[in-house]
N, C-alpha and C. Protein backbone atom coordinates (compact mmCIF):
# COMPACT_ATOMS: atom_id res chain seq x y z
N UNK A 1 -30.44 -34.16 53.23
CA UNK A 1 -31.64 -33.38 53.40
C UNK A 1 -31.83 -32.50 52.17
N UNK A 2 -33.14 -32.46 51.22
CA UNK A 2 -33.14 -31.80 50.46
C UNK A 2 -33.31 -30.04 50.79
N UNK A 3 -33.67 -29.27 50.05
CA UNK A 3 -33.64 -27.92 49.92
C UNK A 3 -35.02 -27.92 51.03
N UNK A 4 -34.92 -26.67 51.40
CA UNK A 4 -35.88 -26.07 51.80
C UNK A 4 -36.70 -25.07 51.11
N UNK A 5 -38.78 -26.14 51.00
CA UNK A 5 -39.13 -25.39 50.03
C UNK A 5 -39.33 -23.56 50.36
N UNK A 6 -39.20 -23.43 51.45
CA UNK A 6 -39.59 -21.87 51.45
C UNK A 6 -38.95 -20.78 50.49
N UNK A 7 -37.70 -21.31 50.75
CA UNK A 7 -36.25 -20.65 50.04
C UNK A 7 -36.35 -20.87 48.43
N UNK A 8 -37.16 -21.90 47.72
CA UNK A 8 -37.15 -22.61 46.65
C UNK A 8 -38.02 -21.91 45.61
N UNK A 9 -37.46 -20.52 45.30
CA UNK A 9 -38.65 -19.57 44.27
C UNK A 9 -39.19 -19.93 42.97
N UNK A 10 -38.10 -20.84 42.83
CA UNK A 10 -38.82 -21.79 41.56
C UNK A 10 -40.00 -23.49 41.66
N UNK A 11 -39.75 -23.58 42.80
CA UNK A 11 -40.49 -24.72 43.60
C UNK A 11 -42.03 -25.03 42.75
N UNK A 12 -42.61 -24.15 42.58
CA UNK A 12 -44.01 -24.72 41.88
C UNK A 12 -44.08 -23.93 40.34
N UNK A 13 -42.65 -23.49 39.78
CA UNK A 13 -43.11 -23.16 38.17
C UNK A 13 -42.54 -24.65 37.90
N UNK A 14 -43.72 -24.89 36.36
CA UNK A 14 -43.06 -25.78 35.63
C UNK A 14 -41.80 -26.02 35.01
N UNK A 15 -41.42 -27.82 34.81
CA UNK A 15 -40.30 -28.16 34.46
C UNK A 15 -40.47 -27.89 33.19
N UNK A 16 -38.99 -27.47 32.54
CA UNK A 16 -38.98 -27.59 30.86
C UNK A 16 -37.81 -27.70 30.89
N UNK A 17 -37.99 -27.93 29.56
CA UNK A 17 -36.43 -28.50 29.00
C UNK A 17 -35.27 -27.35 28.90
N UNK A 18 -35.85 -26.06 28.73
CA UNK A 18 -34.94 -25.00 28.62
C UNK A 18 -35.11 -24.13 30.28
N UNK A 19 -35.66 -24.72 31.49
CA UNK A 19 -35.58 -24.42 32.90
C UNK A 19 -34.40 -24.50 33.02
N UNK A 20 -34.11 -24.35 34.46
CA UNK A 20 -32.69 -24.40 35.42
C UNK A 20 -33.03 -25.57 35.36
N UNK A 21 -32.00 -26.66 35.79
CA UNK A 21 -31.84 -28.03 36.81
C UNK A 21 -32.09 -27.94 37.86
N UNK A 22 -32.83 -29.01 38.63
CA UNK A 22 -32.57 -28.59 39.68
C UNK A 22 -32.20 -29.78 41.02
N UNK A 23 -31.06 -30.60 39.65
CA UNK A 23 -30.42 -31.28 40.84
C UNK A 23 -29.13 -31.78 39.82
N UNK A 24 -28.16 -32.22 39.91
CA UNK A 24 -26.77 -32.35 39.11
C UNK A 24 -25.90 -33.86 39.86
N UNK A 25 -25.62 -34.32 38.78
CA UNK A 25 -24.43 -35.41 39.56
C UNK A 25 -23.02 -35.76 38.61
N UNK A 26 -22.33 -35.91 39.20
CA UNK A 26 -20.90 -35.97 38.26
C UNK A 26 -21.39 -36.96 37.36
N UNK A 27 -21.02 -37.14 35.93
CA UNK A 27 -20.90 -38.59 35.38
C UNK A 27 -19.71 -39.30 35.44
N UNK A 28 -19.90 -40.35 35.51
CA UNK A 28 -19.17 -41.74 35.29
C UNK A 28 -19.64 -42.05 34.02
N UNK A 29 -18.78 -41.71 32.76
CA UNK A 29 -18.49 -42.01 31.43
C UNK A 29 -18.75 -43.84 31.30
N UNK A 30 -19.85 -44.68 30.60
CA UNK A 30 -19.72 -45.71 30.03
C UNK A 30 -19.74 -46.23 28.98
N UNK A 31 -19.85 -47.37 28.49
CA UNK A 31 -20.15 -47.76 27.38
C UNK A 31 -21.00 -48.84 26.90
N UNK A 32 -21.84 -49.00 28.40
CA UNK A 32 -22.96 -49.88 28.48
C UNK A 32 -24.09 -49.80 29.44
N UNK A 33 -23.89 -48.75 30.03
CA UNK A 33 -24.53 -48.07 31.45
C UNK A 33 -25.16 -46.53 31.29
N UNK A 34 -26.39 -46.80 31.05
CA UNK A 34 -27.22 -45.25 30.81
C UNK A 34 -27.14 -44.69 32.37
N UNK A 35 -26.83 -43.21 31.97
CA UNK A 35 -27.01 -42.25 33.38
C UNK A 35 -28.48 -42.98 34.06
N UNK A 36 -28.57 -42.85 35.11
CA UNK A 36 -29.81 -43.17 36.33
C UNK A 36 -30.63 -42.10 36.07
N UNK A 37 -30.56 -41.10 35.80
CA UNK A 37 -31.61 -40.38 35.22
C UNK A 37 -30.63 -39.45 34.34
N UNK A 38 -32.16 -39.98 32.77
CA UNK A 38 -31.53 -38.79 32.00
C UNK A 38 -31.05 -37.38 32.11
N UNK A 39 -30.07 -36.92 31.53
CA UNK A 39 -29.35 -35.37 31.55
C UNK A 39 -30.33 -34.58 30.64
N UNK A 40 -30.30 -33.32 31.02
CA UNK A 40 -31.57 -32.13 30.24
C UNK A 40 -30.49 -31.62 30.43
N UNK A 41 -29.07 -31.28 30.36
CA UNK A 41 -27.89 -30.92 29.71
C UNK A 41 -26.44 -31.51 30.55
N UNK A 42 -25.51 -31.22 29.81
CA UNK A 42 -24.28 -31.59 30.27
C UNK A 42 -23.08 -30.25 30.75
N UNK A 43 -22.33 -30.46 31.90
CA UNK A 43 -21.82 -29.46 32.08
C UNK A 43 -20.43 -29.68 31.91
N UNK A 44 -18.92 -29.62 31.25
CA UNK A 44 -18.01 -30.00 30.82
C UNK A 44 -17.21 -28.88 31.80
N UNK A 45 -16.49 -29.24 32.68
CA UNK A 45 -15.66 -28.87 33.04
C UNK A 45 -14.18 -28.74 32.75
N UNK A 46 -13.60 -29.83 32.34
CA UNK A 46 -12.59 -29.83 31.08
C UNK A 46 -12.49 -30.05 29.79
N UNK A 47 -12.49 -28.76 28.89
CA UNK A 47 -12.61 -28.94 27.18
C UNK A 47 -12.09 -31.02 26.61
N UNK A 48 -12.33 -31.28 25.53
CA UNK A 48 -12.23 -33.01 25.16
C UNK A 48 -13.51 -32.83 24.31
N UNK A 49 -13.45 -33.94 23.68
CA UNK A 49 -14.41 -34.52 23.08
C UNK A 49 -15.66 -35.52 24.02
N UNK A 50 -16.53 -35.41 23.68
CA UNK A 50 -17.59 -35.71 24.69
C UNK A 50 -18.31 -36.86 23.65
N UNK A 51 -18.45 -38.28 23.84
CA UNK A 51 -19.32 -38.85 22.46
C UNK A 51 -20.64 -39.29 23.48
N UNK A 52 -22.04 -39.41 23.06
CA UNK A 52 -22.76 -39.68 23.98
C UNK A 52 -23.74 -40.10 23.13
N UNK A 53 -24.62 -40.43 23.60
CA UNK A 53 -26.61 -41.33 23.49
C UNK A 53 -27.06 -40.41 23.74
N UNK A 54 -27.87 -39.30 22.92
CA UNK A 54 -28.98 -38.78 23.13
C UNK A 54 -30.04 -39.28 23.49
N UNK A 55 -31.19 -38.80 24.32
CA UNK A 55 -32.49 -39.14 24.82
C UNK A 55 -33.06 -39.84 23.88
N UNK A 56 -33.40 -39.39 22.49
CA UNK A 56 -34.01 -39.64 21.47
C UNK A 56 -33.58 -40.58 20.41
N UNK A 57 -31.56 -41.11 20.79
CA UNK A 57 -31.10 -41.89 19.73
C UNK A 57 -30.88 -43.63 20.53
N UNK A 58 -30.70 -44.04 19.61
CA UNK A 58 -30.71 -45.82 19.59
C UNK A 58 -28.94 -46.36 20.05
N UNK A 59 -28.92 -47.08 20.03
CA UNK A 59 -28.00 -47.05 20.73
C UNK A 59 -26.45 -46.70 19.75
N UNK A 60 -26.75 -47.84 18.82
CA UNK A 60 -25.92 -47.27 17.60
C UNK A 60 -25.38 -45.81 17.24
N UNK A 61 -26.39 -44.89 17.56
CA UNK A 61 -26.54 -43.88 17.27
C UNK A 61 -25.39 -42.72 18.32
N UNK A 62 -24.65 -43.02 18.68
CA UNK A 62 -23.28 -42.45 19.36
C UNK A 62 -23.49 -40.93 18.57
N UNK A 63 -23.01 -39.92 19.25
CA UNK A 63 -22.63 -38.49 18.18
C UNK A 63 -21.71 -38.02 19.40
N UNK A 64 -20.64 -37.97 18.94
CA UNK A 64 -18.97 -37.23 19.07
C UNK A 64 -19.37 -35.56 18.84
N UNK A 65 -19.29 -34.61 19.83
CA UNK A 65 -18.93 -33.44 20.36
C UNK A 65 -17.35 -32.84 20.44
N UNK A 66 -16.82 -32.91 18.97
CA UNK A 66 -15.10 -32.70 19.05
C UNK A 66 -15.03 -31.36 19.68
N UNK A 67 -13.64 -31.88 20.50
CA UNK A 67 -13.07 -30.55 20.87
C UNK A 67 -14.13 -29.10 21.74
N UNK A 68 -15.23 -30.20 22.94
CA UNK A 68 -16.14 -29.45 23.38
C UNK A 68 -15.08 -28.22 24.53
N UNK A 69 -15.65 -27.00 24.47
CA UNK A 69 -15.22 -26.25 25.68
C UNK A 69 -15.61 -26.52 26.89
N UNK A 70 -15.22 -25.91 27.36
CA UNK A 70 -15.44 -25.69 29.13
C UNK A 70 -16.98 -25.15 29.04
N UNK A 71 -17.82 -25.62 29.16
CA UNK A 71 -19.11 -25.15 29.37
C UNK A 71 -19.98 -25.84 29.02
N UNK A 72 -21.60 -25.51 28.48
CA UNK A 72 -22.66 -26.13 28.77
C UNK A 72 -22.53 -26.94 27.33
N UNK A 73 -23.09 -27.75 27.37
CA UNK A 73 -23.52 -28.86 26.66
C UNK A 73 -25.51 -29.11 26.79
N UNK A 74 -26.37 -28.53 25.95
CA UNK A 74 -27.37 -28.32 26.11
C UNK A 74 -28.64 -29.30 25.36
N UNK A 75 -27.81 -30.69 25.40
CA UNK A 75 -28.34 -31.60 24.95
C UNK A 75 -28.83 -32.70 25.48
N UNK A 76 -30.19 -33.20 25.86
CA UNK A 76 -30.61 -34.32 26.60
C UNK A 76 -29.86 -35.40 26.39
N UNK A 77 -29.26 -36.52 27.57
CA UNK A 77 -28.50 -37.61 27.02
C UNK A 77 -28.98 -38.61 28.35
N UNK A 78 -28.53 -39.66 27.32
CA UNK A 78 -28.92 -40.94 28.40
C UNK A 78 -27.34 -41.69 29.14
N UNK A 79 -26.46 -41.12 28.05
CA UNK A 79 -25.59 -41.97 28.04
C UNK A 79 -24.26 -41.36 27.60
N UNK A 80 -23.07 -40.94 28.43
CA UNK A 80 -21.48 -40.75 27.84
C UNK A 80 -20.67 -41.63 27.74
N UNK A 81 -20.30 -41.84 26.73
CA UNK A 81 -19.48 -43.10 26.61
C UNK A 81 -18.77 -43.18 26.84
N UNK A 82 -17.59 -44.26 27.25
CA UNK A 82 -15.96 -44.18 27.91
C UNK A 82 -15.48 -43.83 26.67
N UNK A 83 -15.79 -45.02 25.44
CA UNK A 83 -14.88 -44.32 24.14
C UNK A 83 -15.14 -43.22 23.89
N UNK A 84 -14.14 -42.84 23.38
CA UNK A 84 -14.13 -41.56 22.28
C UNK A 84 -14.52 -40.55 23.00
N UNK A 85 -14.74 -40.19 24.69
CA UNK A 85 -14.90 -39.44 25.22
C UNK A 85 -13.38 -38.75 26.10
N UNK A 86 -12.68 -37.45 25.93
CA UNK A 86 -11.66 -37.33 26.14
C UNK A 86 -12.26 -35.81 27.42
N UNK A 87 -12.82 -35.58 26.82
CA UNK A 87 -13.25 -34.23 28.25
C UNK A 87 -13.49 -35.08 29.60
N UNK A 88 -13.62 -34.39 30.68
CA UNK A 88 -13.44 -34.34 32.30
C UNK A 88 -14.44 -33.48 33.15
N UNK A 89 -14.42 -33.82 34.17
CA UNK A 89 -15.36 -32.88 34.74
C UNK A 89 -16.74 -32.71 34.27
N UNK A 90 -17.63 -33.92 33.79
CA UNK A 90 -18.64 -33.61 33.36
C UNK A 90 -19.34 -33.66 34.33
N UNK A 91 -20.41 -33.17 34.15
CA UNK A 91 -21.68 -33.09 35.08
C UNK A 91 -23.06 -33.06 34.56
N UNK A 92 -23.95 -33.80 35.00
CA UNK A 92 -25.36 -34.37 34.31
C UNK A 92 -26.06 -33.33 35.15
N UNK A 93 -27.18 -32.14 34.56
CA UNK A 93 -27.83 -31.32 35.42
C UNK A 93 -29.64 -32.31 34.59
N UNK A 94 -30.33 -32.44 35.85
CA UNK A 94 -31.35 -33.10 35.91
C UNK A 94 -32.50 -32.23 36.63
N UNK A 95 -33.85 -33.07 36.50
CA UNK A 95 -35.07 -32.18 37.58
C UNK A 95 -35.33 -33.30 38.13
């Protein structure tokens, strides 16, 4: 059951890219499998290196996040890759 809109104070402002999320799902790290819906950021629960597909890059186009902390990752992505990805606990925050 989703939210209840009464409770939902953000319910009719617009989406943007620098808004809250307002829905999240763990990732499952691949290397041929884009998230089901793109990430409008990443949430790293255990520091690692994070390599991923930005919204905007090709596929080739991989970019490695060394040695990310425990925290936000504020970059649209389509895609975390199994390689070269050593962090945990990620989380895809979406609208």
């Amino acid at each position: 059951m989703p939210g209840i809109a009464e409770r939902d104070g953000l319910l009719n402002h617009g989406r943007d890219a620098s808004g809250p999320g307002r829905r999240a799902a763990v990732v499952t790290a691949s290397d041929t499998v884009d998230l089901p819906i793109y990430a409008k950021a990443l949430y790293v629960g255990a520091a690692g290196n994070i390599r991923v597909l930005t919204v905007g890059g090709e596929d080739g186009e991989a970019v490695t996040f060394a040695n990310h902390p425990v925290g936000w990752l504020p970059v649209q992505v389509r895609r975390v890759l199994a390689t070269g990805t050593t962090a945990t606990q990620v989380v895809a925050v979406f609208d």
